[in-house]
PDB file of N, CA and C in Angstrom:
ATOM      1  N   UNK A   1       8.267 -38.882   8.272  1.00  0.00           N
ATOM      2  CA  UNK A   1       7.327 -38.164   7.458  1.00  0.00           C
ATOM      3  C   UNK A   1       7.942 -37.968   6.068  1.00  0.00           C
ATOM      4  N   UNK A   2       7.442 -38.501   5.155  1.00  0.00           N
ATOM      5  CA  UNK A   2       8.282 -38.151   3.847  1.00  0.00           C
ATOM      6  C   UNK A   2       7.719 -37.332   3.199  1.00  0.00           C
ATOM      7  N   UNK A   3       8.523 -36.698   2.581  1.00  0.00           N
ATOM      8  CA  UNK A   3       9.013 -35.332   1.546  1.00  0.00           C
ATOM      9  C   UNK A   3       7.727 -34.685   1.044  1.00  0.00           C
ATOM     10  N   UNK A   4       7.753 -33.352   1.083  1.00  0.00           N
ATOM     11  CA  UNK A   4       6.738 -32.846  -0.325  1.00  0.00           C
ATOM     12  C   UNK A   4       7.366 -32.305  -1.162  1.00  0.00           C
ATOM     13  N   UNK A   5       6.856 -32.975  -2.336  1.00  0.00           N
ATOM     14  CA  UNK A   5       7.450 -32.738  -3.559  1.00  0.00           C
ATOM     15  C   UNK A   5       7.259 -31.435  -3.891  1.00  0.00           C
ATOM     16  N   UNK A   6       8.226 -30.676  -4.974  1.00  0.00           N
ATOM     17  CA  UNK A   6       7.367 -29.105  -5.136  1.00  0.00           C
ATOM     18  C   UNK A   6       6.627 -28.946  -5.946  1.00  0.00           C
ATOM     19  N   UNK A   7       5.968 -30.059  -6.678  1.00  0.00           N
ATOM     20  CA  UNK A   7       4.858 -29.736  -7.416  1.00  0.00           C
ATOM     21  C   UNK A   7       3.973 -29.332  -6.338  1.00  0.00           C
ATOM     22  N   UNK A   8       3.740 -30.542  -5.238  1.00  0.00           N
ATOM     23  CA  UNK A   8       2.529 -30.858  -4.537  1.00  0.00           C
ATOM     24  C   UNK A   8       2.608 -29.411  -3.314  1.00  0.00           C
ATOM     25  N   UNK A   9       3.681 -29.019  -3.670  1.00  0.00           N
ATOM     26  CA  UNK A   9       3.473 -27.891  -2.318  1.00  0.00           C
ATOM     27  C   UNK A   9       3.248 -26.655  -3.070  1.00  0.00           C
ATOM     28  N   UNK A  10       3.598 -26.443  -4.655  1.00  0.00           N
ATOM     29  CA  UNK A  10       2.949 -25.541  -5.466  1.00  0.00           C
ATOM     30  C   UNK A  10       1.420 -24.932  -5.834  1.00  0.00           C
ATOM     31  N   UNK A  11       1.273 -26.819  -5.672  1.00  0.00           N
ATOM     32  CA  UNK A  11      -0.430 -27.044  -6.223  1.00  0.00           C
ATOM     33  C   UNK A  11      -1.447 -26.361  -5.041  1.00  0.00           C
ATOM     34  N   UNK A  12      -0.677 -27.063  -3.816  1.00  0.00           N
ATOM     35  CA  UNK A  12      -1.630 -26.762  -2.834  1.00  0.00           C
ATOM     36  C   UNK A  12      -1.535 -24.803  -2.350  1.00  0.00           C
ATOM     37  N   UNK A  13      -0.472 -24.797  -2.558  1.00  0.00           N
ATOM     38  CA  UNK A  13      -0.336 -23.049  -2.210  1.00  0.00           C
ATOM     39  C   UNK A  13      -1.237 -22.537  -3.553  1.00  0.00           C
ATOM     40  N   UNK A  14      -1.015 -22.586  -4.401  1.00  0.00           N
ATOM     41  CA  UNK A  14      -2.177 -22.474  -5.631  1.00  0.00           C
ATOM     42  C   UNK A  14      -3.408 -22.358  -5.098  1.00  0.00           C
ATOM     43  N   UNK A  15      -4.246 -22.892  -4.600  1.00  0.00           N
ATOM     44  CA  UNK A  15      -5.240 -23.738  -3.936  1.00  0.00           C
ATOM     45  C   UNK A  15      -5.567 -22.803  -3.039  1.00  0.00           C
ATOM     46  N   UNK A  16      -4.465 -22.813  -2.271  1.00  0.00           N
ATOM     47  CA  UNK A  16      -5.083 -22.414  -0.954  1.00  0.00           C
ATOM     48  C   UNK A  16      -5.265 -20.469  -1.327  1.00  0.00           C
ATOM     49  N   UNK A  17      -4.107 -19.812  -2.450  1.00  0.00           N
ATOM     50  CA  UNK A  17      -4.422 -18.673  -2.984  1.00  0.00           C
ATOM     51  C   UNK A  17      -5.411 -18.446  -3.311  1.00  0.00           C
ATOM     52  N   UNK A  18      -6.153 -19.272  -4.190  1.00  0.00           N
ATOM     53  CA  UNK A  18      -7.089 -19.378  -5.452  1.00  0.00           C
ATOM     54  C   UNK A  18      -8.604 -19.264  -3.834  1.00  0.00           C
ATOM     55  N   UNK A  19      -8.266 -19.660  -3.192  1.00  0.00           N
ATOM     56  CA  UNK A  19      -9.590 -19.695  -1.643  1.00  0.00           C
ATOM     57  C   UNK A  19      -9.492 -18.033  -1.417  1.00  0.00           C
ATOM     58  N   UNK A  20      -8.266 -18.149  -1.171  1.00  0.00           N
ATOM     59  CA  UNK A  20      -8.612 -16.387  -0.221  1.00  0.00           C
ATOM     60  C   UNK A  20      -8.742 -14.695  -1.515  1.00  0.00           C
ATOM     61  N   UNK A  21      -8.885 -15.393  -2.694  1.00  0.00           N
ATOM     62  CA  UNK A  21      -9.111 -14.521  -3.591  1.00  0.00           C
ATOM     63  C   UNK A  21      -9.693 -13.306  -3.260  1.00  0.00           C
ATOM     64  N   UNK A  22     -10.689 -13.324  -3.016  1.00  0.00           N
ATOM     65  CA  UNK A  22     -12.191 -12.311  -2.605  1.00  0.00           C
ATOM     66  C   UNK A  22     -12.343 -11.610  -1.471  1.00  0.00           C
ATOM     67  N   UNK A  23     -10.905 -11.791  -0.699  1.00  0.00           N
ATOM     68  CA  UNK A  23     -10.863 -11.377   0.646  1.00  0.00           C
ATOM     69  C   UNK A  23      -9.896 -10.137   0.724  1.00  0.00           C
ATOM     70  N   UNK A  24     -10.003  -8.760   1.069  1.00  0.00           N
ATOM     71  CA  UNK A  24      -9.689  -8.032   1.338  1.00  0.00           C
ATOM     72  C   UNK A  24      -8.204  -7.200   2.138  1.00  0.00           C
ATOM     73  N   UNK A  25      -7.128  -7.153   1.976  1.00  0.00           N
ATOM     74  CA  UNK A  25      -5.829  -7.155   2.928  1.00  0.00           C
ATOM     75  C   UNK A  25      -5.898  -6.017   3.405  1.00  0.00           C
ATOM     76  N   UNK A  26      -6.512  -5.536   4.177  1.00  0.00           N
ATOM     77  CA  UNK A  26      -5.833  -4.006   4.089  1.00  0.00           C
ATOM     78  C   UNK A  26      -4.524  -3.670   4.588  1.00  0.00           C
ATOM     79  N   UNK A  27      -3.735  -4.143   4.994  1.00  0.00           N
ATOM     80  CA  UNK A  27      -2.154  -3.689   5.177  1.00  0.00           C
ATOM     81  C   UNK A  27      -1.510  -3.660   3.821  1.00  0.00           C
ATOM     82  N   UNK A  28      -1.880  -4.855   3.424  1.00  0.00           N
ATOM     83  CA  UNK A  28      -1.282  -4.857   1.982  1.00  0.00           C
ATOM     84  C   UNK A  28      -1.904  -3.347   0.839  1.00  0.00           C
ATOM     85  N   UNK A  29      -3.429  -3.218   1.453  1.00  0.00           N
ATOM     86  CA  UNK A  29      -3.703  -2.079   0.333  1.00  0.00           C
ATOM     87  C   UNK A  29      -3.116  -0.833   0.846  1.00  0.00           C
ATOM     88  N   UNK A  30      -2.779  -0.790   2.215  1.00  0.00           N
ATOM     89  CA  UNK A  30      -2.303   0.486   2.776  1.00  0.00           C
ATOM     90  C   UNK A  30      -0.765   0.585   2.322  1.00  0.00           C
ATOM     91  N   UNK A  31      -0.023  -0.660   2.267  1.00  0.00           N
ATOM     92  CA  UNK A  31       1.357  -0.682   1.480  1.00  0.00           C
ATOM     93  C   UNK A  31       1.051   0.316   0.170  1.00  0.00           C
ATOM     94  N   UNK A  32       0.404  -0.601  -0.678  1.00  0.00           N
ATOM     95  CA  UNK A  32       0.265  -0.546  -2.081  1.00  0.00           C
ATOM     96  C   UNK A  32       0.106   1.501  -2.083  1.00  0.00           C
ATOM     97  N   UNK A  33      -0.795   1.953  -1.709  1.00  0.00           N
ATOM     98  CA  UNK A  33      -1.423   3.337  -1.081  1.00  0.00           C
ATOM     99  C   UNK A  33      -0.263   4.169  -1.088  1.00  0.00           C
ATOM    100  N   UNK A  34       0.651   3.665   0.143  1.00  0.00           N
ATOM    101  CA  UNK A  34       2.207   4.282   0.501  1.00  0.00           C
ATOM    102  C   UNK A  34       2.806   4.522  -0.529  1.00  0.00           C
ATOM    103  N   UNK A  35       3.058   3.061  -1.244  1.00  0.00           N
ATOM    104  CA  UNK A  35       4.178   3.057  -2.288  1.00  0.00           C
ATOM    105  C   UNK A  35       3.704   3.830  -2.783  1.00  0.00           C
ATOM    106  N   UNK A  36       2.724   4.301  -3.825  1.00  0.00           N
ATOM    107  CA  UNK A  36       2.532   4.875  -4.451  1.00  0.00           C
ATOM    108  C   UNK A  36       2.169   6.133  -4.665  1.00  0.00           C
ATOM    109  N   UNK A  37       1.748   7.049  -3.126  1.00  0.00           N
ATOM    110  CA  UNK A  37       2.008   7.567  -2.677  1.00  0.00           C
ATOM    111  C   UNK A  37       3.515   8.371  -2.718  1.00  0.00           C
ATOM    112  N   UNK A  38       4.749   7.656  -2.008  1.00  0.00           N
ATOM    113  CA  UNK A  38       5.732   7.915  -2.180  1.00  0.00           C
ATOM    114  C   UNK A  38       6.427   8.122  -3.912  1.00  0.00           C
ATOM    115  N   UNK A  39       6.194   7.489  -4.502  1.00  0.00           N
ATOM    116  CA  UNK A  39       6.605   7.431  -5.606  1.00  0.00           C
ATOM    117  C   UNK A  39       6.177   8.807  -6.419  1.00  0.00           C
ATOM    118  N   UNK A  40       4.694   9.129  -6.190  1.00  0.00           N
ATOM    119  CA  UNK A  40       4.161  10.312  -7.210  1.00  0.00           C
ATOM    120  C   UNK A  40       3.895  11.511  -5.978  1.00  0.00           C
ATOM    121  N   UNK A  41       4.633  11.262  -4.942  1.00  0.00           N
ATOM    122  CA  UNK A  41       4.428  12.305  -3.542  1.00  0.00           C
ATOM    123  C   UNK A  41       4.697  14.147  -4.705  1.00  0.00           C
ATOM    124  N   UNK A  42       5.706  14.532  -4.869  1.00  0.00           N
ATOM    125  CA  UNK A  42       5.137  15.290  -5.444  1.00  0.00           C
ATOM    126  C   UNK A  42       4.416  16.121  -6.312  1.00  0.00           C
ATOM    127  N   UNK A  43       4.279  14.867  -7.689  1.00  0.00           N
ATOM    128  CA  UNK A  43       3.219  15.594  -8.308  1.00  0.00           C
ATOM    129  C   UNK A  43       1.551  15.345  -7.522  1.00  0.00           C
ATOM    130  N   UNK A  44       1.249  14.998  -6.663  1.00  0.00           N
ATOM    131  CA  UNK A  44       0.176  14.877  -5.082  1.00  0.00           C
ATOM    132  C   UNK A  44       0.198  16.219  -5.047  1.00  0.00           C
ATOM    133  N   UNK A  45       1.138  16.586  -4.682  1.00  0.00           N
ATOM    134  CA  UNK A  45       1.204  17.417  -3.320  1.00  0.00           C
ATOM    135  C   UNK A  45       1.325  18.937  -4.479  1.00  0.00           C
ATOM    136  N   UNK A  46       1.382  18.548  -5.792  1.00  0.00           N
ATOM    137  CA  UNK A  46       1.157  20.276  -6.303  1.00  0.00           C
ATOM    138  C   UNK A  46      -0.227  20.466  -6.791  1.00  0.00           C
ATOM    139  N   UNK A  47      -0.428  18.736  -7.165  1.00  0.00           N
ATOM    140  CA  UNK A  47      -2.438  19.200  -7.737  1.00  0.00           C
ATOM    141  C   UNK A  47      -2.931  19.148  -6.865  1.00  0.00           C
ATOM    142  N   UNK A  48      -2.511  18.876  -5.255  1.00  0.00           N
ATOM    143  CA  UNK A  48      -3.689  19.241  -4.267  1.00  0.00           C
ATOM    144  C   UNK A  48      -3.423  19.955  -3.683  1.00  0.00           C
ATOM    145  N   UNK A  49      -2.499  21.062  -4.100  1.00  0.00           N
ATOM    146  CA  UNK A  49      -1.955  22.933  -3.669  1.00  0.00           C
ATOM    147  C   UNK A  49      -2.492  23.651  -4.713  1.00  0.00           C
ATOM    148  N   UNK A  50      -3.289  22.847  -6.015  1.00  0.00           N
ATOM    149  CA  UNK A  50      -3.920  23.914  -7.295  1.00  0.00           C
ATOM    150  C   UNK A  50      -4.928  23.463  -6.707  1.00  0.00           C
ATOM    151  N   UNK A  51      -5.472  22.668  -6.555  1.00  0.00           N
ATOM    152  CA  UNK A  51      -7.400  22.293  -6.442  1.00  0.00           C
ATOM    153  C   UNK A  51      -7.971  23.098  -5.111  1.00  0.00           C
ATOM    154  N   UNK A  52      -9.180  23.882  -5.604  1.00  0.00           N
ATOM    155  CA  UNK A  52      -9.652  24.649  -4.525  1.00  0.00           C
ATOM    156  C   UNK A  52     -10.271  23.929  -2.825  1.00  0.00           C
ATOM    157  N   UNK A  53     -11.070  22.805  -3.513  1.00  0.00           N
ATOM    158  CA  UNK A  53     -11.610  21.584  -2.485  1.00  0.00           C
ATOM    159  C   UNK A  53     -10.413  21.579  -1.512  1.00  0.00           C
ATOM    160  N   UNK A  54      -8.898  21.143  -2.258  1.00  0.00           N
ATOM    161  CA  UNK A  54      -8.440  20.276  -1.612  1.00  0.00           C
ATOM    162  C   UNK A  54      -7.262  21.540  -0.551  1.00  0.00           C
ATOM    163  N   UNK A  55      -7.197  22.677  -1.678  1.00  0.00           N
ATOM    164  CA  UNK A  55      -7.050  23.823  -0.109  1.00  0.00           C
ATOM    165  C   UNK A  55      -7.444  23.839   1.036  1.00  0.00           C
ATOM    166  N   UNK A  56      -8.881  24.094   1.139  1.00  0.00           N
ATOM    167  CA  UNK A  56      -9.960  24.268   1.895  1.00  0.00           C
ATOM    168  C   UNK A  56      -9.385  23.339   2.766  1.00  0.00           C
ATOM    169  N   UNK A  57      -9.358  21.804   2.530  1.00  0.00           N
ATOM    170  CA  UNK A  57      -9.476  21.082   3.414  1.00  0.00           C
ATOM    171  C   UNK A  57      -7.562  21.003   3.947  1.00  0.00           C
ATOM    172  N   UNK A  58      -6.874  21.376   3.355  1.00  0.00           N
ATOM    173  CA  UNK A  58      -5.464  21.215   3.240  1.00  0.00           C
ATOM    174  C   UNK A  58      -4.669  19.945   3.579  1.00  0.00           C
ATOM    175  N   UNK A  59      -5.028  19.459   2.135  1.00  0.00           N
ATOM    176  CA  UNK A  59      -4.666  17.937   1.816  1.00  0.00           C
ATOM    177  C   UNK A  59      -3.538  17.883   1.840  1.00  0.00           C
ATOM    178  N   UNK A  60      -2.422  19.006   1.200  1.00  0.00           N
ATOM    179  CA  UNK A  60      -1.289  18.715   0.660  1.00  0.00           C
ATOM    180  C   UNK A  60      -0.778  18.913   1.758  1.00  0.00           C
ATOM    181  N   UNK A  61      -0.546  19.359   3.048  1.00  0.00           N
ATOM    182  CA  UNK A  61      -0.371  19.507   4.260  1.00  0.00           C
ATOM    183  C   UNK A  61      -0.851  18.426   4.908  1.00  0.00           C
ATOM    184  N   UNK A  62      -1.742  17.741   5.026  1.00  0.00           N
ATOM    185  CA  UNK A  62      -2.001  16.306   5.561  1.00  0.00           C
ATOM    186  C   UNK A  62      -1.202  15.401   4.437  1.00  0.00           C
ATOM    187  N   UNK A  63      -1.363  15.180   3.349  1.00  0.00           N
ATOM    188  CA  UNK A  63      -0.333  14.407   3.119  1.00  0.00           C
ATOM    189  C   UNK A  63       1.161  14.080   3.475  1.00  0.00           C
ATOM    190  N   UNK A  64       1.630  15.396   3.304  1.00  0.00           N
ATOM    191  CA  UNK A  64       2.966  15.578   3.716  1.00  0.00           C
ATOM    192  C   UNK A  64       3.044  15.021   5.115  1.00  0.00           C
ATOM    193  N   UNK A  65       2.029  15.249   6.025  1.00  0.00           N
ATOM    194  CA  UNK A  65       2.267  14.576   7.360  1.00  0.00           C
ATOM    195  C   UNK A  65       2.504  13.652   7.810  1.00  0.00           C
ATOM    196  N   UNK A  66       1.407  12.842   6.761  1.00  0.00           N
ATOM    197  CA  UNK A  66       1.287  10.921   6.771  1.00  0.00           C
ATOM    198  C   UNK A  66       2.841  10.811   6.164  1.00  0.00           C
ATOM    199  N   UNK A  67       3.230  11.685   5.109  1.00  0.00           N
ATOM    200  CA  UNK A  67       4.166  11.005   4.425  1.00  0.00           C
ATOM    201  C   UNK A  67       5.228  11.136   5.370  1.00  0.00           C
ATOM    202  N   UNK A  68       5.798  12.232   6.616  1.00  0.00           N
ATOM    203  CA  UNK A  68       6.576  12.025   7.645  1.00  0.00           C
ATOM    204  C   UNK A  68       6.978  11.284   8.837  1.00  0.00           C
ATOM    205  N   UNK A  69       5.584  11.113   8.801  1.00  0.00           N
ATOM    206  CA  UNK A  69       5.316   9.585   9.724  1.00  0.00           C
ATOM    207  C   UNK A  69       5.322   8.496   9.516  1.00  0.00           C
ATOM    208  N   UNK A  70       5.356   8.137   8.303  1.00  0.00           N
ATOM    209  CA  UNK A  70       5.309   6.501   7.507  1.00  0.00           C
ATOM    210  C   UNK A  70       7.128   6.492   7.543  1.00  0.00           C
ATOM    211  N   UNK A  71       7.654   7.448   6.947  1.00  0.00           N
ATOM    212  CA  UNK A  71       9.069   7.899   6.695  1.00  0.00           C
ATOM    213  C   UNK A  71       9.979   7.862   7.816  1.00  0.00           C
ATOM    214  N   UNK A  72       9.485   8.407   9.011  1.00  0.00           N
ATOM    215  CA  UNK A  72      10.057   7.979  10.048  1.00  0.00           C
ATOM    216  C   UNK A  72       9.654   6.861  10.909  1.00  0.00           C
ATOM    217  N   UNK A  73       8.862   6.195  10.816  1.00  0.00           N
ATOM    218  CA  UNK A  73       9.117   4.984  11.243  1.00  0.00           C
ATOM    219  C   UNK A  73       9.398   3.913  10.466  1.00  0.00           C
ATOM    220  N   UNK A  74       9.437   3.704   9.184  1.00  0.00           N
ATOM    221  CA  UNK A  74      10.380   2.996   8.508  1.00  0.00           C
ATOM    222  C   UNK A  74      11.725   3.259   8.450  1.00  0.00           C
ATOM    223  N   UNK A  75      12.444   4.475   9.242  1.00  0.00           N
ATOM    224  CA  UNK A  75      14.031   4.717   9.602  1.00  0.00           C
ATOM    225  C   UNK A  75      13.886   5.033  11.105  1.00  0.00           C
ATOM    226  N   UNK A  76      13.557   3.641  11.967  1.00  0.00           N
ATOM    227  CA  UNK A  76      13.809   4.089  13.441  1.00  0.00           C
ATOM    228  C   UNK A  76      15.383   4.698  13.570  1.00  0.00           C
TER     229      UNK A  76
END
């Protein structure tokens, strides 16, 4: 079987990207979510300890939760 060149294995991964454009990841958006999440975790967690809505429902307390559980299982 001879070789693919890396243009031709560029082009076609190109290709085959350029297909699944329009299609939806959600692991990947739930990553993206996390990271960023983690990154601005506490300025989160003080505007949704000022916002009255988000008392009520006690976001900043559910956040913190998800954020213990994502946290510990990324350090089994």
């Amino acid at each position: 079987m001879p070789a693919i060149s890396d243009y031709d294995m560029n082009a076609m991964l190109a290709e085959e990207s350029r297909l699944h454009t329009t299609e939806f990841n959600t692991n990947c958006a739930l990553y993206e979510l996390y990271t960023y999440a983690g990154k601005y975790n506490e300025q989160l967690i003080v505007t949704l300890e000022e916002h009255e809505l988000s008392q009520k429902q006690r976001l900043a307390y559910k956040l913190e939760q998800v954020h213990n559980i994502m946290a510990a299982d990324a350090n089994p």
